[in-house]
N, C-alpha and C. Protein backbone atom coordinates (compact mmCIF):
# COMPACT_ATOMS: atom_id res chain seq x y z
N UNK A 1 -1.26 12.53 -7.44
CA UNK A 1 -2.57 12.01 -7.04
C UNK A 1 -3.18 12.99 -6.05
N UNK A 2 -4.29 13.14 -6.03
CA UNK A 2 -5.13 14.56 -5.19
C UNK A 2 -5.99 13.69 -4.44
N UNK A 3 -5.78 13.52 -3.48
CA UNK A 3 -6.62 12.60 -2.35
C UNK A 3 -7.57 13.53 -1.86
N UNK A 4 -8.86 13.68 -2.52
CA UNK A 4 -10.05 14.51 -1.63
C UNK A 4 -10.77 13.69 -0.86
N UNK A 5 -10.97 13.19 -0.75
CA UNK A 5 -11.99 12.07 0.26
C UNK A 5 -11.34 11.19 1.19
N UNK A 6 -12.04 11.34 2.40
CA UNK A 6 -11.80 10.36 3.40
C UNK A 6 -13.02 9.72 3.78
N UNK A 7 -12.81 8.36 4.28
CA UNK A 7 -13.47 7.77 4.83
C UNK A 7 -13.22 7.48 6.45
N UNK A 8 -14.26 7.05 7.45
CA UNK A 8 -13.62 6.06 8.88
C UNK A 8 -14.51 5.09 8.39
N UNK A 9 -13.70 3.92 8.46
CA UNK A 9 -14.03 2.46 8.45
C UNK A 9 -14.77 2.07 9.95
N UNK A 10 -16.10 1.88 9.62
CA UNK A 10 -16.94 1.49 11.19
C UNK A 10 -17.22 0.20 10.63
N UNK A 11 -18.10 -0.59 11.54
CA UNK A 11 -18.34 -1.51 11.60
C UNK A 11 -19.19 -2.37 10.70
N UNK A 12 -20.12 -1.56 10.41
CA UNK A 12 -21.15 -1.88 8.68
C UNK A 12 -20.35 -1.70 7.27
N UNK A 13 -18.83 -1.19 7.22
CA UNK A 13 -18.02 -1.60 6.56
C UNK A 13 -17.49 -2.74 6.39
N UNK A 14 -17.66 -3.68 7.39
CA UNK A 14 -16.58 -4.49 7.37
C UNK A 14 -16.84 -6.06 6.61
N UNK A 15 -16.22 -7.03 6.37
CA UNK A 15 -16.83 -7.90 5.75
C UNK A 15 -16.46 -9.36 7.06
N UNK A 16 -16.99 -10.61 6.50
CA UNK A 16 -16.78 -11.16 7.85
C UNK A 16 -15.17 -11.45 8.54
N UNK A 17 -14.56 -11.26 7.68
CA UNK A 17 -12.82 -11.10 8.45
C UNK A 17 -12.96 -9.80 9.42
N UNK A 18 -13.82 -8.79 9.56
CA UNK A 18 -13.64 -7.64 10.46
C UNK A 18 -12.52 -6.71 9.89
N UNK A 19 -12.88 -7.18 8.24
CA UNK A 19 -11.32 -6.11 7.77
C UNK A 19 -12.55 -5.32 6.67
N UNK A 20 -12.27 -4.68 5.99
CA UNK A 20 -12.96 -3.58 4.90
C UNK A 20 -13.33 -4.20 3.72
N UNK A 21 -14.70 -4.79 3.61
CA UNK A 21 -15.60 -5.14 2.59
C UNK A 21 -15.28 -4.31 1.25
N UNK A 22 -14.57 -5.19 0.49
CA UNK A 22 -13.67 -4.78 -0.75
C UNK A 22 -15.35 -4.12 -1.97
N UNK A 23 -16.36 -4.82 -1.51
CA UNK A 23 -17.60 -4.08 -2.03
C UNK A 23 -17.94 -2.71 -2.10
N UNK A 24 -17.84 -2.32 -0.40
CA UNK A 24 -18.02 -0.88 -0.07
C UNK A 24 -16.72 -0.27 -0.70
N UNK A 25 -15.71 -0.68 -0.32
CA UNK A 25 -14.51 -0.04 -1.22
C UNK A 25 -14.82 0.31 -2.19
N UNK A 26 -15.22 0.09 -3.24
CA UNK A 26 -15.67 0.60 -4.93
C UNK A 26 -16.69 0.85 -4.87
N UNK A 27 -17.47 1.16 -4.24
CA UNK A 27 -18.57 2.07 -4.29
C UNK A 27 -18.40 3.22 -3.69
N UNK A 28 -17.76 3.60 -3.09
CA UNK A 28 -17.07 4.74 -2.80
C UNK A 28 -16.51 5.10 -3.76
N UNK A 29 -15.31 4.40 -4.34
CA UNK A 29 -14.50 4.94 -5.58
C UNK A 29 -15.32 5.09 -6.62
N UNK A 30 -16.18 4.10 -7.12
CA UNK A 30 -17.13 4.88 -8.20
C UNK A 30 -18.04 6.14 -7.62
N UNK A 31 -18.29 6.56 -6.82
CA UNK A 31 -18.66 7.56 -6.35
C UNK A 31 -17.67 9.00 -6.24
N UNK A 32 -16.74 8.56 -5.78
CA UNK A 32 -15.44 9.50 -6.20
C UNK A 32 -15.40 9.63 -7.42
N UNK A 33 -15.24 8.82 -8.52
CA UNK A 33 -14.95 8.94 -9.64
C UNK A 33 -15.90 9.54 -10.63
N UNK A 34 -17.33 9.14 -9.82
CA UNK A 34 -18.53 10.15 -10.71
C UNK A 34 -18.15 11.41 -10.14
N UNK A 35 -18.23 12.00 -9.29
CA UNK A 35 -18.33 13.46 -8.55
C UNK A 35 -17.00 14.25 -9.07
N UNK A 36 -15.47 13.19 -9.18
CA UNK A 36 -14.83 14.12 -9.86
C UNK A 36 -15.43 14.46 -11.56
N UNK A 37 -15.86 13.67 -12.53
CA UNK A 37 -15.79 13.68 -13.40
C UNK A 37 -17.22 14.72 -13.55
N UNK A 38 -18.23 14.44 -12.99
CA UNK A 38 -19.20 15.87 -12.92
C UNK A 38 -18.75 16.88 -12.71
N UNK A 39 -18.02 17.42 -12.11
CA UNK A 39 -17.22 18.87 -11.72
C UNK A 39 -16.27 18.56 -12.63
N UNK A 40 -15.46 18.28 -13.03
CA UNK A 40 -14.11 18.34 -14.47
C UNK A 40 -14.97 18.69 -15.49
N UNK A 41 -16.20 17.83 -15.89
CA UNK A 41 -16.83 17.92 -17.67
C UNK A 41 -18.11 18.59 -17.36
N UNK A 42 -18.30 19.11 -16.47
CA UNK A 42 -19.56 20.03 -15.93
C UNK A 42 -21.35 19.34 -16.85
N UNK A 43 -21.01 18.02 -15.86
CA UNK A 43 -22.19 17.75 -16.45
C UNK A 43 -22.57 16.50 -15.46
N UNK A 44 -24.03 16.80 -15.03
CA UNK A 44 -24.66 16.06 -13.98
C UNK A 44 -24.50 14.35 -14.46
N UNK A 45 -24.35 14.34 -15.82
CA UNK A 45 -24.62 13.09 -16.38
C UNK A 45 -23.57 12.33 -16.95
N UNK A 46 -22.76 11.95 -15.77
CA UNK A 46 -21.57 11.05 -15.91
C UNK A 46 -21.62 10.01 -15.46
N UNK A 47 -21.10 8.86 -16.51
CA UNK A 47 -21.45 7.46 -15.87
C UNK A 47 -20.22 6.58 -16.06
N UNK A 48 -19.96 5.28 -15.26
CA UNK A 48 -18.94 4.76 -15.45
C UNK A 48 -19.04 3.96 -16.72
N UNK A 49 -18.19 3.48 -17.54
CA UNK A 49 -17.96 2.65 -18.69
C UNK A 49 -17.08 1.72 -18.38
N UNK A 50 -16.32 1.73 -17.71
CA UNK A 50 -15.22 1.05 -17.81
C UNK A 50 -14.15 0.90 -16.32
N UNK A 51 -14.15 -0.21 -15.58
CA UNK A 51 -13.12 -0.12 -14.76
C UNK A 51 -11.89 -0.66 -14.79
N UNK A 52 -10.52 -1.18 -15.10
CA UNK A 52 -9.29 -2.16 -15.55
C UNK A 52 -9.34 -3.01 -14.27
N UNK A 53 -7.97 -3.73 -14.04
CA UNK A 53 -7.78 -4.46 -12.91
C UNK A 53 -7.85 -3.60 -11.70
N UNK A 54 -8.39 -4.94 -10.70
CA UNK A 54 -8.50 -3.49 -9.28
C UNK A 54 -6.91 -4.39 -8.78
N UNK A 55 -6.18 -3.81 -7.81
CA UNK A 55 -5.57 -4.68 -6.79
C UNK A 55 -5.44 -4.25 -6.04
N UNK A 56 -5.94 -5.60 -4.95
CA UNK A 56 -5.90 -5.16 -3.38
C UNK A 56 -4.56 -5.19 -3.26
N UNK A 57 -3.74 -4.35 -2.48
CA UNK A 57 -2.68 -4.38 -2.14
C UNK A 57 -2.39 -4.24 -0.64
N UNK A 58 -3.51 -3.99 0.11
CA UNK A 58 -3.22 -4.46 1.66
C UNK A 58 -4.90 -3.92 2.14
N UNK A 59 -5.12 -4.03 3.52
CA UNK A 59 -6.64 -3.67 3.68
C UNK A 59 -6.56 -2.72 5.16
N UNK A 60 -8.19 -2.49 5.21
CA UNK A 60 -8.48 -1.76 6.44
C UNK A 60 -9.38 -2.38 7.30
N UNK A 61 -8.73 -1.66 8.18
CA UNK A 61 -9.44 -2.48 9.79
C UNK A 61 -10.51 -0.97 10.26
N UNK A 62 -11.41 -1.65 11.04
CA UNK A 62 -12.34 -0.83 11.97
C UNK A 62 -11.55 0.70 12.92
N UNK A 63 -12.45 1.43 12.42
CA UNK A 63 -11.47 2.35 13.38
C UNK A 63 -10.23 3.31 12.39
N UNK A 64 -9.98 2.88 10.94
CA UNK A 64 -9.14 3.53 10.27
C UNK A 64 -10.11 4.67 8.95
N UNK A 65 -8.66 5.32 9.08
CA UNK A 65 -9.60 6.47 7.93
C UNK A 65 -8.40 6.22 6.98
N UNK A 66 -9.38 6.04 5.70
CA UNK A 66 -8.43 5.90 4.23
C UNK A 66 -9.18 7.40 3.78
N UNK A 67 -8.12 7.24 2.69
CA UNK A 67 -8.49 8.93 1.77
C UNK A 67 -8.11 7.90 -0.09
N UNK A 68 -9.59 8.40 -0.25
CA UNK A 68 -9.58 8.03 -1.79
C UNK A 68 -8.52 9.41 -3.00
N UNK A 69 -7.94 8.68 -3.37
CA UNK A 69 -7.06 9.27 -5.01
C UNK A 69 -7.63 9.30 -6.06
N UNK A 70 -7.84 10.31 -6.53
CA UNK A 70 -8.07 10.37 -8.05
C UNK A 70 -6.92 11.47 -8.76
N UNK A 71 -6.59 10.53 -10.22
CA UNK A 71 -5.97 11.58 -11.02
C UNK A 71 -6.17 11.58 -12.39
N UNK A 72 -6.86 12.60 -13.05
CA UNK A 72 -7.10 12.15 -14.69
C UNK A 72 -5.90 11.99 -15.56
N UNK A 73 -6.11 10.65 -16.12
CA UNK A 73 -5.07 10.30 -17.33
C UNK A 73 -5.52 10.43 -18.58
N UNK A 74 -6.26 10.68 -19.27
CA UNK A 74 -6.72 11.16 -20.25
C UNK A 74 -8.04 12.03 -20.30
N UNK A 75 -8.66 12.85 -21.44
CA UNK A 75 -9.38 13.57 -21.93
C UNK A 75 -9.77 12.81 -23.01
N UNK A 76 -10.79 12.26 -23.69
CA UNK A 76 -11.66 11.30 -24.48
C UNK A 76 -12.66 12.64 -25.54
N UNK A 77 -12.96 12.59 -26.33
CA UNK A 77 -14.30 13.53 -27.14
C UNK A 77 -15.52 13.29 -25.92
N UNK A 78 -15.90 12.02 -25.20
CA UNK A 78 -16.97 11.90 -24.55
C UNK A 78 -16.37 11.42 -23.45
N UNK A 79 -15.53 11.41 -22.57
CA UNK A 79 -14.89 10.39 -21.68
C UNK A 79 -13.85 11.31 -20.59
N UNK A 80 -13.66 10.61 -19.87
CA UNK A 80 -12.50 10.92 -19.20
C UNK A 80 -12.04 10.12 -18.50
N UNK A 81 -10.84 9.66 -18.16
CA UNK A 81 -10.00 8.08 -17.37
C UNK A 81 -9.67 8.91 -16.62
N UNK A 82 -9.38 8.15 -15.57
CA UNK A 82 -8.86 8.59 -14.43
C UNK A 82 -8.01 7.32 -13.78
N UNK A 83 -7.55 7.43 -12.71
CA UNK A 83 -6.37 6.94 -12.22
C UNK A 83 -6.97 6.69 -10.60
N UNK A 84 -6.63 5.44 -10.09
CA UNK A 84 -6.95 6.12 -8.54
C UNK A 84 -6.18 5.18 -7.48
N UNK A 85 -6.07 5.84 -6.63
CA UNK A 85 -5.72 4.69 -5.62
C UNK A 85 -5.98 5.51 -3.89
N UNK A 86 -6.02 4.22 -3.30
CA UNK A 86 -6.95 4.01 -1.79
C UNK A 86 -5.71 4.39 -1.19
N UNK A 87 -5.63 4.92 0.16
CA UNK A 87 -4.49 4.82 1.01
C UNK A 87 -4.99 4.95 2.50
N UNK A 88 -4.01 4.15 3.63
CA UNK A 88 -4.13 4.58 4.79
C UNK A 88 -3.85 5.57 5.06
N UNK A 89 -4.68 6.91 6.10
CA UNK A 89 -4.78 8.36 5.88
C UNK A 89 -3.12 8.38 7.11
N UNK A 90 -3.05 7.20 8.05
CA UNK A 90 -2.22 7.51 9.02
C UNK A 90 -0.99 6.90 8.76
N UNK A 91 -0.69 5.89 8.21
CA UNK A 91 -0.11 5.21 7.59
C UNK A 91 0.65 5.30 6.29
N UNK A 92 -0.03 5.97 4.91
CA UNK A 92 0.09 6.05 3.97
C UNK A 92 0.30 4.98 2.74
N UNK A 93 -0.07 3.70 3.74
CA UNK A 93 0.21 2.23 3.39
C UNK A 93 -0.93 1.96 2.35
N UNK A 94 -0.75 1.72 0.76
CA UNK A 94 -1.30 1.63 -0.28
C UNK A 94 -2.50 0.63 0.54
N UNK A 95 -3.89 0.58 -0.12
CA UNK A 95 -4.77 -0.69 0.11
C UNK A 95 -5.45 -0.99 -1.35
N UNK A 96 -5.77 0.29 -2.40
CA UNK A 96 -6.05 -0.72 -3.37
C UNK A 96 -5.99 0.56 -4.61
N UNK A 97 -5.44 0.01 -5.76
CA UNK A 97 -4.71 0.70 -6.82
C UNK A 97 -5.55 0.45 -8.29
N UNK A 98 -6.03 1.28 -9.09
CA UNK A 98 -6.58 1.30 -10.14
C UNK A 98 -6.18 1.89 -11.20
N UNK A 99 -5.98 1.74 -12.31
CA UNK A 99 -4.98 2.11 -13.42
C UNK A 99 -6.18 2.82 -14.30
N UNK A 100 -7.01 2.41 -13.94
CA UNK A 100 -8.17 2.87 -15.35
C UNK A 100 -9.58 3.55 -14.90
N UNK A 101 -10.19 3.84 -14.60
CA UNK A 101 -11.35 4.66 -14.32
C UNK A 101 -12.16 5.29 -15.82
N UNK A 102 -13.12 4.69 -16.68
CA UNK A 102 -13.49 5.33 -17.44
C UNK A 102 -14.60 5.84 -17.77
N UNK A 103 -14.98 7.24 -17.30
CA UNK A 103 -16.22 7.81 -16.85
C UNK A 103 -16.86 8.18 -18.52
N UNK A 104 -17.65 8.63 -18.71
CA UNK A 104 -18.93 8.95 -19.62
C UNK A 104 -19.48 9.87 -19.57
N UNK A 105 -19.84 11.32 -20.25
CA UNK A 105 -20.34 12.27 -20.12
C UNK A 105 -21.70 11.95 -21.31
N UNK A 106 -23.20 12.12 -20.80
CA UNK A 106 -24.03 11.50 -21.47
C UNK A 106 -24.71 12.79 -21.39
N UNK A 107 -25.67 12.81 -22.95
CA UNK A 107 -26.65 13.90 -22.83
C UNK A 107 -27.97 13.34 -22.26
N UNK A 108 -29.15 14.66 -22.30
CA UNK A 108 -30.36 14.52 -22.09
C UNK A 108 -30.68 13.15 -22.37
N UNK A 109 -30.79 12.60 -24.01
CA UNK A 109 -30.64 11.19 -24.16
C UNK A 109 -30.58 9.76 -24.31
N UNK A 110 -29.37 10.11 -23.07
CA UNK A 110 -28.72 9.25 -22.31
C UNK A 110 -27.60 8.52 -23.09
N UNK A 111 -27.78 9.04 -24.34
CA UNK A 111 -26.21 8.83 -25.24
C UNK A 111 -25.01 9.38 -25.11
N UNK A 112 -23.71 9.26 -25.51
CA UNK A 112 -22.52 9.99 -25.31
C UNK A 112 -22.26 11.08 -26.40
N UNK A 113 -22.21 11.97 -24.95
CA UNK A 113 -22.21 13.35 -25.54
C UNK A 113 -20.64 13.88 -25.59
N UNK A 114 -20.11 14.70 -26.44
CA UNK A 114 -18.82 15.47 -26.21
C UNK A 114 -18.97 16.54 -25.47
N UNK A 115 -17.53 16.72 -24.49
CA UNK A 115 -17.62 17.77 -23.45
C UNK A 115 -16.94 18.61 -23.49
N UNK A 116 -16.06 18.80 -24.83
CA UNK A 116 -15.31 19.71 -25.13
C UNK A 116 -14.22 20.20 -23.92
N UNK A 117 -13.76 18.97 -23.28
CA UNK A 117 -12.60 19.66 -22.30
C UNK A 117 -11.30 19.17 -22.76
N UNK A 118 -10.19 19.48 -22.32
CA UNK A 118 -9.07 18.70 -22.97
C UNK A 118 -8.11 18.72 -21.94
N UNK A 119 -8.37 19.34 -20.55
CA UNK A 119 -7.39 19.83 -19.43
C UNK A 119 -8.20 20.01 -18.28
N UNK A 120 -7.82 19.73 -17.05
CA UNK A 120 -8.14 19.63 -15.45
C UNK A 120 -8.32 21.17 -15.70
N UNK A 121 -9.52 21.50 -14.98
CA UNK A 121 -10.22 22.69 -15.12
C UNK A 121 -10.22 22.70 -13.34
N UNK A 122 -10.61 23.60 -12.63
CA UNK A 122 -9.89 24.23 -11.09
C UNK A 122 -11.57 24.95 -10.80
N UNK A 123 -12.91 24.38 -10.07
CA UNK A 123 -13.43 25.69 -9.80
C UNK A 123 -12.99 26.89 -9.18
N UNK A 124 -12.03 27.31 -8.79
CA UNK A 124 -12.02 28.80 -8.47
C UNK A 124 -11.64 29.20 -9.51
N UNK A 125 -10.67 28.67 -10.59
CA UNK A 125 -10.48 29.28 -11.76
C UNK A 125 -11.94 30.07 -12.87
N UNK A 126 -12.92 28.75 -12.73
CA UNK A 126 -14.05 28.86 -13.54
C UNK A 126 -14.93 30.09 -12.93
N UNK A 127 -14.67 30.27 -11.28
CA UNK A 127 -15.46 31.32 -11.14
C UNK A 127 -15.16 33.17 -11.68
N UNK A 128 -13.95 33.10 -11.98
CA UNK A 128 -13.49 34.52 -12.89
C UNK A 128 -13.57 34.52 -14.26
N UNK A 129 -14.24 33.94 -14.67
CA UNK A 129 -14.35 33.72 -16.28
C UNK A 129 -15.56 34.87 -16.49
C-alpha cells in the first residue's frame, strides 16, 4: 500500500461525537482515488463507478494526522480498481479499509474510453521516454 496523502484532523472535520466525520473521510478518498487514477491512465477525465463495502475499523480525533492508501488491483480496458485504506500516521492503527475503488477513464464525450494501460506506470519513469 503507498500512503501519499496526509491529512490533520481540525475541528470542521469532526462530526458531533468530536471524532472524524466518516463524510469528509470519503471525500478525501474519492479524491485520492481520482488524482491517483488521473496520473496512472493519464487522463484528466476519471470518474468514480463504483465503491464495495467501506469499514470503519476505528476513528480519528482532533489534532491527528491520518495518511490515505491507495493500491491498484486491477487494470480494466476503461477502468482501474484500486484498493485503499486510512491509517493513523502516529499510530499506524487501521481507521477505515476499502477493498474496491472503481475509477473510469472517460473521453471528450463523457463515455468510457480505453486507456490502454495494463501496469502502474512511475512519473519519473514517463519522463525518459
Amino acid at each position: 500500500m503507498n500512503f501519499h496523502t496526509r491529512k490533520w484532523i481540525k475541528p470542521e472535520d469532526l462530526n458531533p461525537n468530536r471524532s472524524l466525520f466518516g463524510g469528509r473521510l470519503l471525500q478525501w478518498i474519492d479524491e485520492e482515488a481520482a488524482l491517483y487514477s488521473i496520473i496512472q491512465l493519464e487522463n484528466p477525465r476519471c470518474v468514480t463507478a463504483y465503491m464495495s463495502e467501506i469499514k470503519f475499523v476505528s476513528s480519528a480525533s482532533e489534532g491527528d494526522i491520518i495518511e490515505i492508501g491507495i493500491k491498484p488491483v486491477k487494470f480494466g480496458t476503461t477502468s482501474l480498481t484500486l484498493k485503499c485504506e486510512v491509517r493513523n500516521k502516529m499510530t499506524h492503527k487501521t481507521i477505515i479499509t476499502i477493498d474496491q475503488i472503481i475509477m473510469v477513464s472517460l473521453g471528450e464525450d463523457g463515455k468510457p474510453q480505453a486507456h490502454g494501460k495494463t501496469q502502474v506506470e512511475y512519473v519519473k519513469d514517463r519522463l525518459y521516454k
